[in-house]
Protein backbone atom coordinates (compact mmCIF):
# COMPACT_ATOMS: atom_id res chain seq x y z
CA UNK A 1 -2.91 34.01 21.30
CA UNK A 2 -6.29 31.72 21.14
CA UNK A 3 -4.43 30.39 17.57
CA UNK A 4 -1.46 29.08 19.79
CA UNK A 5 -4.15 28.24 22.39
CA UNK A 6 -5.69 26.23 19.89
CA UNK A 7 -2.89 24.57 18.40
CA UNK A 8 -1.65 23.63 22.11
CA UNK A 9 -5.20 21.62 22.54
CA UNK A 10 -4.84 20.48 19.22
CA UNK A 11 -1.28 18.71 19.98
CA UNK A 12 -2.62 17.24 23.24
CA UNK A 13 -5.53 15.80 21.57
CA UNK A 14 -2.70 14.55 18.94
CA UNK A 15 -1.09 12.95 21.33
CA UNK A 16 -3.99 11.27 23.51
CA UNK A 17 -5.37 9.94 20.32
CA UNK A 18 -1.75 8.46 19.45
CA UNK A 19 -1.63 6.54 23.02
CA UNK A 20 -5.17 5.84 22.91
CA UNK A 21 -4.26 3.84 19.51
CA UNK A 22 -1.15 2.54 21.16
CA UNK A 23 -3.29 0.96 23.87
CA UNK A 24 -5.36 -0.79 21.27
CA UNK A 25 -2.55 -2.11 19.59
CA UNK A 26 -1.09 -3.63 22.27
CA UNK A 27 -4.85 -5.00 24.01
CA UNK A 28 -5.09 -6.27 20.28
CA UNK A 29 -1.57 -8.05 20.77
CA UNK A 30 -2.26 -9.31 24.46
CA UNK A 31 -5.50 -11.10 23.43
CA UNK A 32 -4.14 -12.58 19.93
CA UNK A 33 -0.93 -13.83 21.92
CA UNK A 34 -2.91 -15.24 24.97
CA UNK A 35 -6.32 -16.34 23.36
CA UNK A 36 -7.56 -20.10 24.40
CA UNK A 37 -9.96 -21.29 22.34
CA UNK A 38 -8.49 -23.22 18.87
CA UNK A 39 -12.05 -22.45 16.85
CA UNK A 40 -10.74 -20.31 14.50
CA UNK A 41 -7.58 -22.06 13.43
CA UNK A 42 -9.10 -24.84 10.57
CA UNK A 43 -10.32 -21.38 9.10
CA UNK A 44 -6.87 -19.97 9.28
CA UNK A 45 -5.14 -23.27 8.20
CA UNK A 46 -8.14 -23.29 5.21
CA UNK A 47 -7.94 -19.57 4.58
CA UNK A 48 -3.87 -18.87 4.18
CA UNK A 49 -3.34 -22.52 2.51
CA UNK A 50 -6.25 -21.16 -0.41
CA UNK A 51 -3.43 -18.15 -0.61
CA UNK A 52 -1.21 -20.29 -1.16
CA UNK A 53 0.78 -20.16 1.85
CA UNK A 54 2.06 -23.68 2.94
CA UNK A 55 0.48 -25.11 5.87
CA UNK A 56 3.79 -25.66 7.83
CA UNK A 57 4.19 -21.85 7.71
CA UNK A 58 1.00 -20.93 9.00
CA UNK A 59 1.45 -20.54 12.87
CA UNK A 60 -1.56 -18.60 14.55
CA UNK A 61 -0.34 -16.85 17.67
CA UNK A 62 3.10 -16.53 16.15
CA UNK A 63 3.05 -15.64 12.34
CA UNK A 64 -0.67 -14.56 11.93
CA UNK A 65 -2.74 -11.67 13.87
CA UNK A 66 -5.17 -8.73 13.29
CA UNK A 67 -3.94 -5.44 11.97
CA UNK A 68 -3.20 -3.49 15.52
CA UNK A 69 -1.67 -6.67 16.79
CA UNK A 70 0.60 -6.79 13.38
CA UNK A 71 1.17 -2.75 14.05
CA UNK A 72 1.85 -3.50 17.98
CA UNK A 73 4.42 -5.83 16.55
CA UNK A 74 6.30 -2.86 14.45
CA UNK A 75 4.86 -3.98 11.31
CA UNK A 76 1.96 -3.11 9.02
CA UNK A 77 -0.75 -5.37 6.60
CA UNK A 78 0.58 -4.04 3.10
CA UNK A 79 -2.16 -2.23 0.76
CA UNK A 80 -4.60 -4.33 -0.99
CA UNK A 81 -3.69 -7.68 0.99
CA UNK A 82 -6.69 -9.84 2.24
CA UNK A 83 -6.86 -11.36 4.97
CA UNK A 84 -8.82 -14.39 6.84
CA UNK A 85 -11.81 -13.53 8.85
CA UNK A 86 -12.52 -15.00 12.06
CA UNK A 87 -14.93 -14.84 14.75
CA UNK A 88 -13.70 -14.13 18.50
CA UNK A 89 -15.32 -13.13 21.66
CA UNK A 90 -15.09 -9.59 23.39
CA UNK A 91 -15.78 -8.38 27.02
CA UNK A 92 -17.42 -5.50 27.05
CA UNK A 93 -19.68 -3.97 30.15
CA UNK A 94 -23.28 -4.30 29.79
CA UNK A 95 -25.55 -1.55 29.82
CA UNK A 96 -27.57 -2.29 32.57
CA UNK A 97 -26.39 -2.07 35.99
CA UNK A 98 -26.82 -5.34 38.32
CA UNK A 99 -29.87 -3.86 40.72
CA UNK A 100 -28.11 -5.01 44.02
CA UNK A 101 -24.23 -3.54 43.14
CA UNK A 102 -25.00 -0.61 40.93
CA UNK A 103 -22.06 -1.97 38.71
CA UNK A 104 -22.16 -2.56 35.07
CA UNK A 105 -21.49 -6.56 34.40
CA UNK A 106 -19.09 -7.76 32.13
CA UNK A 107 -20.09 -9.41 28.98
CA UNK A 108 -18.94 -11.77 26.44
CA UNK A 109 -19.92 -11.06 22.69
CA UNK A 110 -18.94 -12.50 19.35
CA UNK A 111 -16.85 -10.01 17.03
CA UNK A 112 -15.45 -10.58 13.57
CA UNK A 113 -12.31 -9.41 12.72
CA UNK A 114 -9.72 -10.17 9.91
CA UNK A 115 -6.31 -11.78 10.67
CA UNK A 116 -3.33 -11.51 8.43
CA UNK A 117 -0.35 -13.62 7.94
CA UNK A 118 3.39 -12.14 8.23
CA UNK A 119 4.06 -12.52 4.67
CA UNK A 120 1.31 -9.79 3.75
CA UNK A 121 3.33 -7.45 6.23
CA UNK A 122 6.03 -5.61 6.10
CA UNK A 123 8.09 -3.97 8.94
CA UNK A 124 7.22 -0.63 10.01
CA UNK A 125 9.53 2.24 8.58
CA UNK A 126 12.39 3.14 11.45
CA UNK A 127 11.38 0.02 13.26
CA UNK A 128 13.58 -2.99 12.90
C-alpha cells in the first residue's frame, strides 16, 4: 500500500515538474518573441555568419532562440551544436522588502544565455 502510495506522489511530482518545464518553455518563448532591445543582434548576425550561416537567413525573433524557446516551438537544439551567447535582462523580485509596502520589488538583472539558430534544430519527435 505505501509502495502505490509512493508511486501516486511520485507521478504527481512527474507531472508538476513536466508543467513546471512547460511554463518555462513558453516564458522562454514569450520573452524571445516580444524582447525590445536590438543589443544582441550584431552578435547574432557575427556569431551564425562565423558558422557559416548566410546573413539573409539569420532572423532573430523568427529563426533563432534559446533552447526552451526552440523546445516551446516543438523542436529541439541537436547534440553537440553550439550556439551564440548573448546577454539579456531578467526580472526577478529582490530580496528585500520595500519598508513602507512590505512587498518584494521587482528587479532587472543581466543573464547570459545561448541562442541557437533553426538549422541546428530539428523538430520534436510526434510533433510536426
Amino acid at each position: 500500500m505505501e509502495a502505490t502510495a509512493n508511486l501516486s506522489a511520485g507521478h504527481s511530482h512527474s507531472k508538476a515538474v513536466h508543467s513546471n518545464a512547460e511554463e518555462t518553455r513558453r516564458e522562454a518563448l514569450s520573452r524571445a518573441i516580444s524582447g525590445q532591445s536590438l543589443i544582441n543582434f550584431p552578435a547574432i548576425f557575427q556569431g551564425f555568419a562565423a558558422k557559416g550561416i548566410p546573413e539573409s537567413e539569420i532572423k532573430p525573433r523568427e529563426n533563432v532562440f534559446t533552447f526552451d524557446a526552440w523546445k516551446a516551438l516543438g523542436r529541439y537544439v541537436r547534440k553537440g551544436e553550439h550556439g551564440v551567447k548573448v546577454v539579456t535582462f531578467i526580472e526577478t523580485l529582490s530580496k528585500e522588502t520595500d519598508p513602507d509596502s512590505g512587498e518584494r520589488k521587482l528587479i532587472r538583472r543581466p543573464w547570459t544565455t545561448t541562442v541557437f539558430h533553426i538549422s541546428q534544430t530539428e523538430p520534436l519527435k510526434g510533433v510536426r
